[in-house]
Protein backbone atom coordinates (compact mmCIF):
# COMPACT_ATOMS: atom_id res chain seq x y z
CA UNK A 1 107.47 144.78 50.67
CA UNK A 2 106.79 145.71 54.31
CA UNK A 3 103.61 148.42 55.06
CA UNK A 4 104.82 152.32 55.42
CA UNK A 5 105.58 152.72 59.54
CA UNK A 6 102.80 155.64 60.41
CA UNK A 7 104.23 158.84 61.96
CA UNK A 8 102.84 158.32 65.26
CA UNK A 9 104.53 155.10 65.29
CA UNK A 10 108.11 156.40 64.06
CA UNK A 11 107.71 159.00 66.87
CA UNK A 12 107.02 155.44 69.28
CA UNK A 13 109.34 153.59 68.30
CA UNK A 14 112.12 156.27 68.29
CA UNK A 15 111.16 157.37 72.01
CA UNK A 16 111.41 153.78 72.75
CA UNK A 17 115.42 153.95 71.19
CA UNK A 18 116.09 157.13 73.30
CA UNK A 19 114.47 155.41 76.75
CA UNK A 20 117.32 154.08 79.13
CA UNK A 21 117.66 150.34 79.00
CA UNK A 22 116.66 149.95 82.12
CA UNK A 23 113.34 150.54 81.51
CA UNK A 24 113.34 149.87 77.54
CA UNK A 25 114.36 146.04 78.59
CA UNK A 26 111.73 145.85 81.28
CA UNK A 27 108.53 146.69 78.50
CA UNK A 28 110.15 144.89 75.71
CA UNK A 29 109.57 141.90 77.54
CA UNK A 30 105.95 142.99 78.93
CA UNK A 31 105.24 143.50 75.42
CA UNK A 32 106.26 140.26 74.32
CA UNK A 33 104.47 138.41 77.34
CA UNK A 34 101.54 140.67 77.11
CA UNK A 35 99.53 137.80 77.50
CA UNK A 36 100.87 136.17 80.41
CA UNK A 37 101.17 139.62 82.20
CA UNK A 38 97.54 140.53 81.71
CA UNK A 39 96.35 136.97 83.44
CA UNK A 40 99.06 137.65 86.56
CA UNK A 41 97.04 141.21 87.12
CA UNK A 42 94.35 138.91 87.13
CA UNK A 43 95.87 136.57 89.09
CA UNK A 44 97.00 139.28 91.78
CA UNK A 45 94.10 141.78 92.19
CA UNK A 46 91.33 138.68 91.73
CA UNK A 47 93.07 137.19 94.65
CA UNK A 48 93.16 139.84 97.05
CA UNK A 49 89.35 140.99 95.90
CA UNK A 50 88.43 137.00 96.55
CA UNK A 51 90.29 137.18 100.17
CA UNK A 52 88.01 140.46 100.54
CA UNK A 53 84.95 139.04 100.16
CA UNK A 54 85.94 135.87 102.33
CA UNK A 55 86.58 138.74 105.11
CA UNK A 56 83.75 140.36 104.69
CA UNK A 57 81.36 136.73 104.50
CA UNK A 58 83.29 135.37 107.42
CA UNK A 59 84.40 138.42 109.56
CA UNK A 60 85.78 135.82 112.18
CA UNK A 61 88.34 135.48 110.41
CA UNK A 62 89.69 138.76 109.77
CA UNK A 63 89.33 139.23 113.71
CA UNK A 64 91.58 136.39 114.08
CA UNK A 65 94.27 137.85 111.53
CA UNK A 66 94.01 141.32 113.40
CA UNK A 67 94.38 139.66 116.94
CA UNK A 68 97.39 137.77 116.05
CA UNK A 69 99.05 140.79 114.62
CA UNK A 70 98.29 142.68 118.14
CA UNK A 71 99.62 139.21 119.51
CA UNK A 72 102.81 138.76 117.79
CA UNK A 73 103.45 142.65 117.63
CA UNK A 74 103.30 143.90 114.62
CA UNK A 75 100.28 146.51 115.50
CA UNK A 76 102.43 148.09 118.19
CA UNK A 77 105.57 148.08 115.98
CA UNK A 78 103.70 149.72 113.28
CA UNK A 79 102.13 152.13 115.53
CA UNK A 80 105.84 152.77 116.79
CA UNK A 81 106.72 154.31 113.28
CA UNK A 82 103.77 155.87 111.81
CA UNK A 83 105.27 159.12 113.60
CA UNK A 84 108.71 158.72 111.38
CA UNK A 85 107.43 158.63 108.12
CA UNK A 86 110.50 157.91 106.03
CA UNK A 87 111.77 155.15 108.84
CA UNK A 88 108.17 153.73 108.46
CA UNK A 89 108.75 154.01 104.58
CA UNK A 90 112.16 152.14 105.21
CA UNK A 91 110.77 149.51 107.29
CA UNK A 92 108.06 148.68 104.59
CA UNK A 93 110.31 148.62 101.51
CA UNK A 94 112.49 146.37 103.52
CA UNK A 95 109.42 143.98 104.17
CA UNK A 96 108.18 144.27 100.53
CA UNK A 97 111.35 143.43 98.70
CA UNK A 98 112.88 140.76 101.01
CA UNK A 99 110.01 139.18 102.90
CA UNK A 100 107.40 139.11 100.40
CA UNK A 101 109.51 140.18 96.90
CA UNK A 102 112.56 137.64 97.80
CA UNK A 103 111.77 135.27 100.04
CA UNK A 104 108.39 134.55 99.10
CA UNK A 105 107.96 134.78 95.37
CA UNK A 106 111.44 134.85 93.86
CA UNK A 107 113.81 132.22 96.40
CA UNK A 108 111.63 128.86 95.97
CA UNK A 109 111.23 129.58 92.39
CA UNK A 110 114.75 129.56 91.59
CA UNK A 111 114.79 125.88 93.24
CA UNK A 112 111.00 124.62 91.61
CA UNK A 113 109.58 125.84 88.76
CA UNK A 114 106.88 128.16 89.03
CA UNK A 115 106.11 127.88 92.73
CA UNK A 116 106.63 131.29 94.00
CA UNK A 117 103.37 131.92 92.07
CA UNK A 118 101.24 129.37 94.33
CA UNK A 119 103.09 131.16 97.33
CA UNK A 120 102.25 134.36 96.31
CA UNK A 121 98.65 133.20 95.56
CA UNK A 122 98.53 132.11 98.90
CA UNK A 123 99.89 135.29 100.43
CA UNK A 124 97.03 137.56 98.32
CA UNK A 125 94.25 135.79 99.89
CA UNK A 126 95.33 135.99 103.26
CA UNK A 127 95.99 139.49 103.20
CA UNK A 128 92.76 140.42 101.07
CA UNK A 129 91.49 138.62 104.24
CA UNK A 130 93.38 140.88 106.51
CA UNK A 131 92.84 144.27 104.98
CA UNK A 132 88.65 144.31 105.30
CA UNK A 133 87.93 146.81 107.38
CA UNK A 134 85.86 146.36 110.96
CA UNK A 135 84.80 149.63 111.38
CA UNK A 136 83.54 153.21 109.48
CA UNK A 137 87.03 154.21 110.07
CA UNK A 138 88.80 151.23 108.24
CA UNK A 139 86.76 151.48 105.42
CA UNK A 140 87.88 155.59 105.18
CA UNK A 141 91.46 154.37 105.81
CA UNK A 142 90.68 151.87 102.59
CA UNK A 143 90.27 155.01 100.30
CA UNK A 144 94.14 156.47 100.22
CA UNK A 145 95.73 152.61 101.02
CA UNK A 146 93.94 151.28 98.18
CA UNK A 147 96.01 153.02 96.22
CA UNK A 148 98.71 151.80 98.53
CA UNK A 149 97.52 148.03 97.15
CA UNK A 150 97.53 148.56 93.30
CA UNK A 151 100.77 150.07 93.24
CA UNK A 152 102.47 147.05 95.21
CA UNK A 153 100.62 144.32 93.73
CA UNK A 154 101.95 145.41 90.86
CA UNK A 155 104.99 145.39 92.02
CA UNK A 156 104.50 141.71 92.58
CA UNK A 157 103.10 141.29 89.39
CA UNK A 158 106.45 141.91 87.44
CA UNK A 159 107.85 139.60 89.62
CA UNK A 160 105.61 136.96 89.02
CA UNK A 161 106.08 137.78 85.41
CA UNK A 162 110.12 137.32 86.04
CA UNK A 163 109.81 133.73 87.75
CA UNK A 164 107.36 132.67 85.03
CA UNK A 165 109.33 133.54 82.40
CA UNK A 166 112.32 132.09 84.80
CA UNK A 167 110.40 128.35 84.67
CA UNK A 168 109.44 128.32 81.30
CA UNK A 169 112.62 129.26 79.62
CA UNK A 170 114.40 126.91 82.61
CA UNK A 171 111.84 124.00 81.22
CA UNK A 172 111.67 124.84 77.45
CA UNK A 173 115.33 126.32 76.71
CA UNK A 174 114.75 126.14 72.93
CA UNK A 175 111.56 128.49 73.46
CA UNK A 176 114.81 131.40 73.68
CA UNK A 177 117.10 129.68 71.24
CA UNK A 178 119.29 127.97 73.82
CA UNK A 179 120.13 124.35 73.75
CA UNK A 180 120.55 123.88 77.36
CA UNK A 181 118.14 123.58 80.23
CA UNK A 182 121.58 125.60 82.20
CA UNK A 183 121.54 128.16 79.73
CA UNK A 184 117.52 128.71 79.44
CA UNK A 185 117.94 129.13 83.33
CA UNK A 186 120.28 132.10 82.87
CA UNK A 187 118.16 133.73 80.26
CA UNK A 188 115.48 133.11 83.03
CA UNK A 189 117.40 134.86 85.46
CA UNK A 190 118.46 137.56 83.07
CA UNK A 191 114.98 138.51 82.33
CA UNK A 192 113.92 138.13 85.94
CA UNK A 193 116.30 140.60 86.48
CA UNK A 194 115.51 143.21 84.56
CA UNK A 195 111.96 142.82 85.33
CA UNK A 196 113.30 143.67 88.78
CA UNK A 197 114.24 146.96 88.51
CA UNK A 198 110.90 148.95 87.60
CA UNK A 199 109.89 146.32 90.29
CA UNK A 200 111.81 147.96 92.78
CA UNK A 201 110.48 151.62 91.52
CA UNK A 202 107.60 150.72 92.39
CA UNK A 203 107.89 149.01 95.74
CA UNK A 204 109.97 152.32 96.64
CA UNK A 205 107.16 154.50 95.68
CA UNK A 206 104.08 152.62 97.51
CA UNK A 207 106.58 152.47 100.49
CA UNK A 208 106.53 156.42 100.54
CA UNK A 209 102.89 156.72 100.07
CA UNK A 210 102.03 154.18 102.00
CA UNK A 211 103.72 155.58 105.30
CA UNK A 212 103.15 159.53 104.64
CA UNK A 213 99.38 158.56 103.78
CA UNK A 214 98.55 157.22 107.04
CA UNK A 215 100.24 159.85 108.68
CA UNK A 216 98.60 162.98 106.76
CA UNK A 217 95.80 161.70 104.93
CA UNK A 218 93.74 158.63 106.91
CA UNK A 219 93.85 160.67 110.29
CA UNK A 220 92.17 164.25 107.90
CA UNK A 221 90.04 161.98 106.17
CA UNK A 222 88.23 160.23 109.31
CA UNK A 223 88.07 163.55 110.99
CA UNK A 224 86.54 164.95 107.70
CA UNK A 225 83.89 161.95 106.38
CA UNK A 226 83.23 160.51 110.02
């Protein structure tokens, strides 16, 4: 005979019914890779902290990232667009989904197993690397855009999550019930999908406040602190 269900957990499980699938699929599966989700937050933000303190032990190097920006164009570009908020908000979510999102985390893994993570991993350091600040003002910057950071690694982090889940049920098809190493790749895919879509909330939201930040916060801040 099963335990009574507590009222507080009736009134969970029913708002969890009445939620649109679309984000009732997406935390079913967090919930059942709770595990595996909390070491990819690890995984993410330890990454770009550890690329931090390389910047900030070896400030070379960050110099070097910020000259070859200016070099290749991406600091006048940027510059370019901070006045057109929503275009610069555009221009970002573009970058995030199919640069970094597609091309760098979720395209290899769908040929290899698993390596969009060491891609990614890559990709955090560098850019905790790039972000450390040179000056009084780049550290006030830091205080809105760090917001800017946790909102698109995680992001990333359901991602990762999706090709994980992706390799293992690709590699172990009986861990989902399927008999096929074919068919454990389309429940990959499946869940990778769904995973996807509060992905994509989120990239759209840290777009926004990423690009109307710099424009009405960093610039009032700097005047204010400095």
């Amino acid at each position: 005979m099963s335990a009574p269900t507590s009222p507080a957990r009736e009134l969970e499980l029913e708002q969890q019914r009445r939620a649109p699938a679309f984000l009732r699929r997406p935390f079913g599966i967090i919930r059942a890779n709770a595990r595996v989700y909390l070491l990819l937050n690890l995984l993410a933000y330890g990454l770009v902290a550890i690329g931090m303190v390389i910047g900030m032990l070896f400030p070379d190097l960050t110099a070097g990232r910020a000259e070859s920006l200016e070099a290749d164009g991406t600091g006048d570009f940027v510059r370019s667009l901070i006045s057109s908020p929503w275009l610069f908000a555009a221009v970002i979510l573009v970058v995030n989904l199919f640069q970094m999102s597609l091309l760098t985390v979720v395209l290899p893994s769908l040929v290899i197993p698993f390596v969009g993570i060491l891609t990614f991993s890559v990709w955090a350091v560098v850019t905790g690397v790039t972000i450390v600040p040179g000056d009084a003002q780049g550290w006030v910057a830091m205080i809105p855009h760090s917001l800017t950071l946790v909102i698109e690694l995680q992001a990333y982090v359901l991602v990762l999550l999706g090709v994980f889940l992706l390799g293992k049920q690709w590699l172990r098809p009986a861990a989902v019930g399927e008999r096929t190493h074919r068919r454990g790749y389309l429940r990959g895919l499946q869940s990778l999908g769904w995973l996807a879509i509060p992905a994509l909330i989120l990239l759209v939201i840290g777009a926004v406040w990423e690009s109307f930040s710099l424009l009405y916060l960093v610039y009032p801040l700097q005047q204010w602190l400095l």
